[in-house]
C-alpha atoms as a PDB file:
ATOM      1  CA  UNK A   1     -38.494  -9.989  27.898  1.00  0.00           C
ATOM      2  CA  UNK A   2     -39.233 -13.490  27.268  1.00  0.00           C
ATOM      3  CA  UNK A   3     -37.346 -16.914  28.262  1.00  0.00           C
ATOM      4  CA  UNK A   4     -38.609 -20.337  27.543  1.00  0.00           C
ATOM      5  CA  UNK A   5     -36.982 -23.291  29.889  1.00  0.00           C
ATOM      6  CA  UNK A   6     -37.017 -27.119  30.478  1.00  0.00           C
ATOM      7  CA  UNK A   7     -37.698 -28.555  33.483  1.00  0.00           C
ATOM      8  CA  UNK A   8     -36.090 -32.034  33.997  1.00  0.00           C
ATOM      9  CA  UNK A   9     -37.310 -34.355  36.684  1.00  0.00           C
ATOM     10  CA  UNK A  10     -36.880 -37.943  37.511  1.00  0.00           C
ATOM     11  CA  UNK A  11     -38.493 -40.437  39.788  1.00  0.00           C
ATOM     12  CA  UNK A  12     -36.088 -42.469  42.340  1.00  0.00           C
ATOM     13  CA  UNK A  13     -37.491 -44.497  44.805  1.00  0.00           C
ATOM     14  CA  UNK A  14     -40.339 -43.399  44.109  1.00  0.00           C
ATOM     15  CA  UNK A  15     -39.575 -39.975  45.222  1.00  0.00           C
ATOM     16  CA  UNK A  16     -40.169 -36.905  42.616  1.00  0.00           C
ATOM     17  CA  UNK A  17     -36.909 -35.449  42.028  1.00  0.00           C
ATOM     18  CA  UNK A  18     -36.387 -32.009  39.952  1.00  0.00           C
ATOM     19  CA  UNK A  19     -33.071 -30.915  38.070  1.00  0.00           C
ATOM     20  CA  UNK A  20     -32.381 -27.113  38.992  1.00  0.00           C
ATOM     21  CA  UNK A  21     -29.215 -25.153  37.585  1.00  0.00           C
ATOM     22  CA  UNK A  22     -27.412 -22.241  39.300  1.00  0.00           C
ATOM     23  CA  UNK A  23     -25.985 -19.140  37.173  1.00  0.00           C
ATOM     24  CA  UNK A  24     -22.686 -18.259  36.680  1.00  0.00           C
ATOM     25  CA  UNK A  25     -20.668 -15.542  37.163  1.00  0.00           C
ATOM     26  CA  UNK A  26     -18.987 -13.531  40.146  1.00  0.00           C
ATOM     27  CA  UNK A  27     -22.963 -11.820  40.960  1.00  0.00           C
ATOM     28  CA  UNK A  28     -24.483 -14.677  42.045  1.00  0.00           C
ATOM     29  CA  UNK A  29     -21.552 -17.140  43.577  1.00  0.00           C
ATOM     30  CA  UNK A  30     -22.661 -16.781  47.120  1.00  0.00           C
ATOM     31  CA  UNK A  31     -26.453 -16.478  46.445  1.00  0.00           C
ATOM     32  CA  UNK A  32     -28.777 -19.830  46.691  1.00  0.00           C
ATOM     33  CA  UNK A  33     -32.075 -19.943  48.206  1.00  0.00           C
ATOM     34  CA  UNK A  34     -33.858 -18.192  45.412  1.00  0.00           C
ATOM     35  CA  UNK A  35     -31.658 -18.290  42.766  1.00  0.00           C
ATOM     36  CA  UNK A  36     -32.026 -21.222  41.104  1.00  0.00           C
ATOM     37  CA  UNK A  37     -33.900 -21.783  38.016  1.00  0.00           C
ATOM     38  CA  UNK A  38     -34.574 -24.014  35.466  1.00  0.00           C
ATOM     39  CA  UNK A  39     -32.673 -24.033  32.717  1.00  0.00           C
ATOM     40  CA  UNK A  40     -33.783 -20.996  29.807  1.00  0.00           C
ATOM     41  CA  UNK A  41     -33.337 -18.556  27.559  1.00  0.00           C
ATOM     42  CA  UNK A  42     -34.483 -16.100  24.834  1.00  0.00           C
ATOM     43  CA  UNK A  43     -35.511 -17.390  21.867  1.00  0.00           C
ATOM     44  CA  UNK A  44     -33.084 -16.759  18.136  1.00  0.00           C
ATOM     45  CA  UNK A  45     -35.191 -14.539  15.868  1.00  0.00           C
ATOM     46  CA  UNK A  46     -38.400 -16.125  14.889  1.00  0.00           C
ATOM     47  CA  UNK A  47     -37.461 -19.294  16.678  1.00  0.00           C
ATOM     48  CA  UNK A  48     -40.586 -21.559  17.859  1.00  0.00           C
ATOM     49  CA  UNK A  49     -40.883 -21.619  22.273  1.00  0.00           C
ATOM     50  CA  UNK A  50     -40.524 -25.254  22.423  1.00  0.00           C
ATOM     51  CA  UNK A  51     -37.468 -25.592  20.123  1.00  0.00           C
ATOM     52  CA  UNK A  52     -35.852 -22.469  21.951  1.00  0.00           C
ATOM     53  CA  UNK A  53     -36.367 -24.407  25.372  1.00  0.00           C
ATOM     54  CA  UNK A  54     -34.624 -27.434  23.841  1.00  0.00           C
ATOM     55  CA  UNK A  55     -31.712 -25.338  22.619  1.00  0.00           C
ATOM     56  CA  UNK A  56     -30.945 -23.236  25.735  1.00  0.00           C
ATOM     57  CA  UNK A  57     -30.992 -26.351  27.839  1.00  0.00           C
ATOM     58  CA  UNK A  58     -28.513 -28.502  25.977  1.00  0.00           C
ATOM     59  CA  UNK A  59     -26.550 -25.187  25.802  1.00  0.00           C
ATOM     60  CA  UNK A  60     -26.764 -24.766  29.574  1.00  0.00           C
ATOM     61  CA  UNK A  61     -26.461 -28.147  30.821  1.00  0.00           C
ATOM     62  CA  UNK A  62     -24.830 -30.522  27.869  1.00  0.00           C
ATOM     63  CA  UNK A  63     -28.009 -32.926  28.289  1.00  0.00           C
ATOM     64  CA  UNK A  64     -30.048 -33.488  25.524  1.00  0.00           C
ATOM     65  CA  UNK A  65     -34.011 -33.130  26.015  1.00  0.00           C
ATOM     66  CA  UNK A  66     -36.069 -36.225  25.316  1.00  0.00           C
ATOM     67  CA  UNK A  67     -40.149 -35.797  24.099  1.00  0.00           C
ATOM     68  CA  UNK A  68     -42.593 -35.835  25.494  1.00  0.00           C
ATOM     69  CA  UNK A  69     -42.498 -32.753  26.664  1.00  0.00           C
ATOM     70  CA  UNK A  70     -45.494 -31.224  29.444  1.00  0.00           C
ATOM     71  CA  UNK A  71     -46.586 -27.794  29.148  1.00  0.00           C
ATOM     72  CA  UNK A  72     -45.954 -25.879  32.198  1.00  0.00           C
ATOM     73  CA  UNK A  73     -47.644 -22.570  31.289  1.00  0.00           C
ATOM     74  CA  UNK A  74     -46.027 -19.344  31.872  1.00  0.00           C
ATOM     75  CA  UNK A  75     -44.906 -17.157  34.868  1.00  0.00           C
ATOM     76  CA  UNK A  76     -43.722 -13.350  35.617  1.00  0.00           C
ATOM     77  CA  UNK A  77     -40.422 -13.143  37.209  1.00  0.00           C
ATOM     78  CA  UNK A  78     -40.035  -9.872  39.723  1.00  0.00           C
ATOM     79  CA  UNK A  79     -38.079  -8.320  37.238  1.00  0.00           C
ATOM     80  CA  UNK A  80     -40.509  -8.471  34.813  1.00  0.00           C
ATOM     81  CA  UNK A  81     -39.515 -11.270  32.813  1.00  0.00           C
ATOM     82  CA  UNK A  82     -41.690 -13.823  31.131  1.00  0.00           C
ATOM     83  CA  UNK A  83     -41.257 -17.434  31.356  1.00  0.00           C
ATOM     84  CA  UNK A  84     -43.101 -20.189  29.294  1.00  0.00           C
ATOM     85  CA  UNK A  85     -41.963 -23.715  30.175  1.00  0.00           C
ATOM     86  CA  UNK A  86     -42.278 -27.533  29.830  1.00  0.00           C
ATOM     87  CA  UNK A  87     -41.026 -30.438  31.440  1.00  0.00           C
ATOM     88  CA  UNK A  88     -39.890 -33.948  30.898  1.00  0.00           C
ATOM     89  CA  UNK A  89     -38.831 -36.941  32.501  1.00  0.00           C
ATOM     90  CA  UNK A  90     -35.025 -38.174  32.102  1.00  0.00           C
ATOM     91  CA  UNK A  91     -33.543 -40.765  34.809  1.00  0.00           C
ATOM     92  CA  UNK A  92     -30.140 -39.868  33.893  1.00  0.00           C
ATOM     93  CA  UNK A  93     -27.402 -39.221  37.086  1.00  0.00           C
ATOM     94  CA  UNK A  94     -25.658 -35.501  37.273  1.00  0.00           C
ATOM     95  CA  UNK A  95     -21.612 -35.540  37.559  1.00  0.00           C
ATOM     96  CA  UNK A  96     -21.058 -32.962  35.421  1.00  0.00           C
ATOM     97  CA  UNK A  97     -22.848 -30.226  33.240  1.00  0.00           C
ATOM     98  CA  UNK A  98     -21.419 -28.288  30.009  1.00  0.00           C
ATOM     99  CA  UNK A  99     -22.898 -24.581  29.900  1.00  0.00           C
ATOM    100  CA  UNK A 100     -21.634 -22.470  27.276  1.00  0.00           C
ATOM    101  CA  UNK A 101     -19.585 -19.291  28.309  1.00  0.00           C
ATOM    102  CA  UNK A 102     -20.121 -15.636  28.801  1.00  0.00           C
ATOM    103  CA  UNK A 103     -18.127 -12.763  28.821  1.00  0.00           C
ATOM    104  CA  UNK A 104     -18.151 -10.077  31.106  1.00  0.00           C
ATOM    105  CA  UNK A 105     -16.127  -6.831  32.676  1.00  0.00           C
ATOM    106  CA  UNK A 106     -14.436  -7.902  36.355  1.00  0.00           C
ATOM    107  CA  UNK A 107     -14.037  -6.011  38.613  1.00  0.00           C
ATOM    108  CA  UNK A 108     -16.477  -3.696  37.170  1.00  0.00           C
ATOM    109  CA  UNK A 109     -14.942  -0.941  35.356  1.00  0.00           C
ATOM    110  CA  UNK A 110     -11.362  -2.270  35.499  1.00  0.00           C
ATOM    111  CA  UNK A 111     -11.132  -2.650  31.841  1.00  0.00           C
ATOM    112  CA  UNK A 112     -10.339  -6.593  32.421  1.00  0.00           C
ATOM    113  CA  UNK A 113     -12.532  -8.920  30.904  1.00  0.00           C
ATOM    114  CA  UNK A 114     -13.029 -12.733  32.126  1.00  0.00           C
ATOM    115  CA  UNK A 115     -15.079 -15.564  30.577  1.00  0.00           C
ATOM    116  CA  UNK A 116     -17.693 -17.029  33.045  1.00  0.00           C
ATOM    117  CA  UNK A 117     -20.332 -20.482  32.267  1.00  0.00           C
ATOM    118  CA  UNK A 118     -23.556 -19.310  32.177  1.00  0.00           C
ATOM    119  CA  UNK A 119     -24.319 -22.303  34.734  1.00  0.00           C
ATOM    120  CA  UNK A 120     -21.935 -23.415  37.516  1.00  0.00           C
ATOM    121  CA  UNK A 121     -24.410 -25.847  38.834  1.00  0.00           C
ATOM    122  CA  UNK A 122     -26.916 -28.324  38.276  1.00  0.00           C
ATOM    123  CA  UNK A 123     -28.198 -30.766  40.720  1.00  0.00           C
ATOM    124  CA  UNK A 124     -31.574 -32.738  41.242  1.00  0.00           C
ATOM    125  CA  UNK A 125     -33.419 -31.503  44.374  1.00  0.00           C
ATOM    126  CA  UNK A 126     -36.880 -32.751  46.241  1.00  0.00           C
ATOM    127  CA  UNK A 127     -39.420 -31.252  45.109  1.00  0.00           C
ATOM    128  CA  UNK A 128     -39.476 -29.505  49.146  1.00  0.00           C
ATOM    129  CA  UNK A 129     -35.846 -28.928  48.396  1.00  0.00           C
ATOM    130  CA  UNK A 130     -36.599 -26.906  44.812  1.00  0.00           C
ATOM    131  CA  UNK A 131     -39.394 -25.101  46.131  1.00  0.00           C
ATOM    132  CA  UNK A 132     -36.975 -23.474  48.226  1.00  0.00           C
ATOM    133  CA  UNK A 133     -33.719 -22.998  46.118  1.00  0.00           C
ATOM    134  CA  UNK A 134     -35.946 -22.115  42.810  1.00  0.00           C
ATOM    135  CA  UNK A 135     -36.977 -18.585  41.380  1.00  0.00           C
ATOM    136  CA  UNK A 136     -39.762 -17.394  43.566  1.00  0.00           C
ATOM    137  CA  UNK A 137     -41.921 -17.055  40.151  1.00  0.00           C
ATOM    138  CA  UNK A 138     -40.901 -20.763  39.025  1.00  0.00           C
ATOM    139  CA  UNK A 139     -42.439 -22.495  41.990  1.00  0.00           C
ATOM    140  CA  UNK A 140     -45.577 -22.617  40.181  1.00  0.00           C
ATOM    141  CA  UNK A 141     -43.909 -24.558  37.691  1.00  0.00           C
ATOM    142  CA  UNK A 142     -42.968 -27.114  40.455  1.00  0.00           C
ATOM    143  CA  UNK A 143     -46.938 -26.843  41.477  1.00  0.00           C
ATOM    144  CA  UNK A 144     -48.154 -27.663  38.261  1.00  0.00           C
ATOM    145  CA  UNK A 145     -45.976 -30.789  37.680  1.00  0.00           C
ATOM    146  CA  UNK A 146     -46.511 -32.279  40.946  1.00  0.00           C
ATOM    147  CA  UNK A 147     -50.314 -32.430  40.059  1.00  0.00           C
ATOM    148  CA  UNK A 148     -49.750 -34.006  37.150  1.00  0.00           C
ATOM    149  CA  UNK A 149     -47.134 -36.385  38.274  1.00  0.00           C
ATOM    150  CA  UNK A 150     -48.458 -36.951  41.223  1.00  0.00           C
END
C-alpha cells in the first residue's frame, strides 16, 4: 500500500509549529500518543503523488494547500504501508476542519451502520509536541523539515 500526505507547518513567534490530524471513527477515539498523522491517502488510478497529497488533504482537513511544496521523502509504516510526503508553510489559525465521511459497521457485526469523518482532529503541535503524538514512522518527516527549516 501506498499513501502520499501534506505536512502543514507554520512559524509563530518564531517557534516551528506542525499541523497533525487525528482519525476518526469509534477504533481510535481514546488513542493519541502515536496516532496522529499527517494528513494522506491513496492515490485515484493513475493519479500523480503530489496532486494525490493535495487532494486527500483538502478532503481531510477543508484547507487548501499552497506551493511550494518540500519533498519529504518516503517512510514504512509498521503495518507495512508506504508513505511519500511534502510539506508547506501556511500561517493560517485552526477552529475547525471539514474531513469527508466514512462508513462503517458499529458495533461490529450488529448489522447497524454509522457514518464517521475520516478526521476528528487537527491541531498545530511543537515540533517536541508532534514528535510525540505523530506515527512512529512519520517522525522522520518532522526530522527532515526541521533541518531544512531550521
Amino acid at each position: 500500500m501506498l499513501s502520499y500526505g501534506l505536512l502543514m507547518y507554520k512559524i509563530s513567534n518564531q517557534q516551528l509549529l506542525i499541523l497533525l490530524v487525528h482519525p476518526g471513527g469509534p477504533y481510535f477515539k481514546n488513542k493519541q500518543d502515536g496516532y496522529w498523522t499527517i494528513p494522506k491517502g491513496e492515490p485515484i488510478r493513475n493519479e500523480e503523488g503530489l496532486h494525490a497529497a493535495q487532494r486527500e488533504f483538502l478532503e481531510e482537513t477543508g484547507i487548501s494547500p499552497i506551493p511550494p511544496f518540500i519533498d519529504l521523502g518516503e517512510v514504512k509504516q509498521k503495518g507495512g504501508k508506504k508513505v511519500i510526503a511534502w510539506a508547506f508553510e501556511n500561517n493560517i489559525e485552526i477552529n475547525s476542519i471539514t474531513s469527508n465521511n466514512f462508513i462503517l459497521e458499529w458495533p461490529p457485526h450488529s448489522g447497524k451502520y454509522q457514518s464517521f469523518p475520516e478526521i476528528d482532529k487537527a491541531d498545530f503541535f511543537t515540533l517536541e509536541e508532534a514528535k510525540q503524538k505523530i506515527n512512529l514512522a512519520q517522525v522522520e518527516f518532522l526530522k527532515k523539515l526541521e533541518k531544512i527549516i531550521l
